[in-house]
Structures are given as structure tokens and as C-alpha cells.
C-alpha atoms as a PDB file:
ATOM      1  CA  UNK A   1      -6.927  -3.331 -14.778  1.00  0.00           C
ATOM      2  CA  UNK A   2      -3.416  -3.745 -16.654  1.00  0.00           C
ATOM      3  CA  UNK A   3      -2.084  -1.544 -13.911  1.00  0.00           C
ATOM      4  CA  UNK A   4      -3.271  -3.388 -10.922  1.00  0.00           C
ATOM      5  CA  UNK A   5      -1.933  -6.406 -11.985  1.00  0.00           C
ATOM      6  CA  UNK A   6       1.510  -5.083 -12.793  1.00  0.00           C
ATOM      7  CA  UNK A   7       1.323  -3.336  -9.075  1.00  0.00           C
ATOM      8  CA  UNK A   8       0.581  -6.631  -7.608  1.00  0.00           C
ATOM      9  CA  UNK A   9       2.711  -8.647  -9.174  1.00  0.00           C
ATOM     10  CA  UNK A  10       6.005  -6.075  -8.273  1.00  0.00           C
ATOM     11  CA  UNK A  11       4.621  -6.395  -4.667  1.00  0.00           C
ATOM     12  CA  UNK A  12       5.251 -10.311  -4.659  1.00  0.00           C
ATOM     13  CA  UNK A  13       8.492  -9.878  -5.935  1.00  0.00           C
ATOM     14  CA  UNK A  14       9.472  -7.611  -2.943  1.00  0.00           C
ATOM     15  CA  UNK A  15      10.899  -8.616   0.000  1.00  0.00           C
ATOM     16  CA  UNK A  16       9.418  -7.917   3.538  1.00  0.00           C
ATOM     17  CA  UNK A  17      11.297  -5.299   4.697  1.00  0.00           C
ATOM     18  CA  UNK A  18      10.798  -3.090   1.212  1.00  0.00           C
ATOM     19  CA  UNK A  19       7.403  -3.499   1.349  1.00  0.00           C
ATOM     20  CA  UNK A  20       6.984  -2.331   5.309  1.00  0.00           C
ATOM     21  CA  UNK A  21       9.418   0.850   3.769  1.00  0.00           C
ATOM     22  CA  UNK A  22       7.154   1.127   0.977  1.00  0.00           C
ATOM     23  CA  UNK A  23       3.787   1.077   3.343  1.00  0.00           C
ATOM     24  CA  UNK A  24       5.622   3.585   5.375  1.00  0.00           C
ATOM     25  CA  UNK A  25       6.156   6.302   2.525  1.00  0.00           C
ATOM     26  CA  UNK A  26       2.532   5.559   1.284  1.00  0.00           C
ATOM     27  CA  UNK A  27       1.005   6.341   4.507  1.00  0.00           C
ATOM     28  CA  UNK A  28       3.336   9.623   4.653  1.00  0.00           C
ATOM     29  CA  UNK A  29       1.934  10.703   1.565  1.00  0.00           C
ATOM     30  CA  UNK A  30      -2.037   9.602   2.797  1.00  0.00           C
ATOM     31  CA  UNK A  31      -1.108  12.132   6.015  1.00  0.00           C
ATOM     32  CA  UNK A  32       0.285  15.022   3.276  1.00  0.00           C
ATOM     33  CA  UNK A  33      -2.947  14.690   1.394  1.00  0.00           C
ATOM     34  CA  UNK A  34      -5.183  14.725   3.785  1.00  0.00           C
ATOM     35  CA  UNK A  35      -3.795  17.482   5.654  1.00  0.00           C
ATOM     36  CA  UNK A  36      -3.683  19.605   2.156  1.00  0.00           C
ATOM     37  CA  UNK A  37      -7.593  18.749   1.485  1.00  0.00           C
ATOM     38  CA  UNK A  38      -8.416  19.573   4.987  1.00  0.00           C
ATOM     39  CA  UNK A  39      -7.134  23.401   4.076  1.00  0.00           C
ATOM     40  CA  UNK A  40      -8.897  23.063   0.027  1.00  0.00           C
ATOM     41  CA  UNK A  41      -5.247  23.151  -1.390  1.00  0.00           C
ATOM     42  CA  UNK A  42      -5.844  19.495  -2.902  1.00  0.00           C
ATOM     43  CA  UNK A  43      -6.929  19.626  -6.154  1.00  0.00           C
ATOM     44  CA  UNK A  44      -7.208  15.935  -7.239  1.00  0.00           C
ATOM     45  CA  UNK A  45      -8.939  14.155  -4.564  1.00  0.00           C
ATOM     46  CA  UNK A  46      -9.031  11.149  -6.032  1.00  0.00           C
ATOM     47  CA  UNK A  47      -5.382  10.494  -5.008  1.00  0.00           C
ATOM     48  CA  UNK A  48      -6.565  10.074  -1.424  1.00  0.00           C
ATOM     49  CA  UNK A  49      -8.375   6.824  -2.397  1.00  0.00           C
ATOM     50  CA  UNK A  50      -5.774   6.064  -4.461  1.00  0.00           C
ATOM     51  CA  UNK A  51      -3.159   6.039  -1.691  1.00  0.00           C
ATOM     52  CA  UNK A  52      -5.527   4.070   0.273  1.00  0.00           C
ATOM     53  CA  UNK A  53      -6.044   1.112  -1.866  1.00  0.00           C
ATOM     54  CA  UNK A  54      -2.258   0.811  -2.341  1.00  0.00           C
ATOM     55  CA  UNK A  55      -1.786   0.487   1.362  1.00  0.00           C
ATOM     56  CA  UNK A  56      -4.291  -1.905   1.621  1.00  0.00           C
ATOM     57  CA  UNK A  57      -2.662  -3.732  -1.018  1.00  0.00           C
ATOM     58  CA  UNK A  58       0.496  -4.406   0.378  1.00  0.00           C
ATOM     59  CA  UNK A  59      -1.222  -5.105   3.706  1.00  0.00           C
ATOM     60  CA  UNK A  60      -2.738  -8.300   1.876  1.00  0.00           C
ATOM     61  CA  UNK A  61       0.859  -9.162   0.444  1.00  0.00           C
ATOM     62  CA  UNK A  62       2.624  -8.446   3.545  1.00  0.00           C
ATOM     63  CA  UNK A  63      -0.402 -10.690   5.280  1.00  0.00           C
ATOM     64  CA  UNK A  64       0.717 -13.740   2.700  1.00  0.00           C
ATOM     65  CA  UNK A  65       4.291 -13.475   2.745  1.00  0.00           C
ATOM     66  CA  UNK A  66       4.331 -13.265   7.019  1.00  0.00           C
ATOM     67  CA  UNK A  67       1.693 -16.393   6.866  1.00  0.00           C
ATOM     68  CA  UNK A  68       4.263 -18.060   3.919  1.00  0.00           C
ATOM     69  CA  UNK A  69       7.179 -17.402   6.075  1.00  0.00           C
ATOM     70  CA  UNK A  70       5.815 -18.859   9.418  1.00  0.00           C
ATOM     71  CA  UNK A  71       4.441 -22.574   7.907  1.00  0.00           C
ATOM     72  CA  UNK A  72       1.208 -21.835   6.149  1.00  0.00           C
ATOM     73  CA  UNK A  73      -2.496 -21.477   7.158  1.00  0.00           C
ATOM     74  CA  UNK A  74      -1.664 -21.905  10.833  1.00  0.00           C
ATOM     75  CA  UNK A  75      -3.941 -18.831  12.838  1.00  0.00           C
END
């Protein structure tokens, strides 16, 4: 758990735009892996989850920081 919580807490210190970049690569890397255990060339298939709960991740962050930015808990 040591390693979530040092993921995490570099995502809050990120700014908006880094982490959309960062969400971009990530999701670059999701396609590459897929693609590579579609043909059996992927090995460690445990990366594809991985990748997956890092995107979601910075969704969350990305969520707060957008809410933070516009005046709260308005919907």
C-alpha cells in the first residue's frame, strides 16, 4: 500500500494539464498492451490492470481538482 499512497499523493501535487498529459500516455500504453495480448506476445498480464487502475486514479484527482477549481460541491 506504501506505493499507492506515494502515487496519489504525486497526483495532487500535479497540475491539471500534467495530469490530462499523463492520462493520455497511460491510455497509449493500455492500447499497446492490449493489442500485444490480443496476438499472445504479452507476457505479464497483470500490467493491463495495472494501467487501468492508474487511469482511474487520476480520473478521481482530475474529478476533485475540476470540482475544487469551479467553487466546490456544486453538480
Amino acid at each position: 500500500m506504501k506505493g499507492k499512497a506515494v502515487f496519489m499523493k504525486d497526483l495532487h501535487d500535479k497540475s491539471i494539464k500534467e495530469l490530462i498529459q499523463m492520462r493520455r500516455t497511460l491510455k497509449k500504453e493500455l492500447y499497446s498492451y492490449r493489442m500485444k495480448n490480443a496476438i499472445k506476445w504479452l507476457k505479464e498480464t497483470h500490467k493491463i490492470w495495472d494501467v487501468r487502475v492508474k487511469i482511474a486514479r487520476i480520473n478521481t484527482v482530475l474529478t476533485h481538482k475540476i470540482k475544487e477549481q469551479n467553487g466546490g460541491n456544486r453538480k
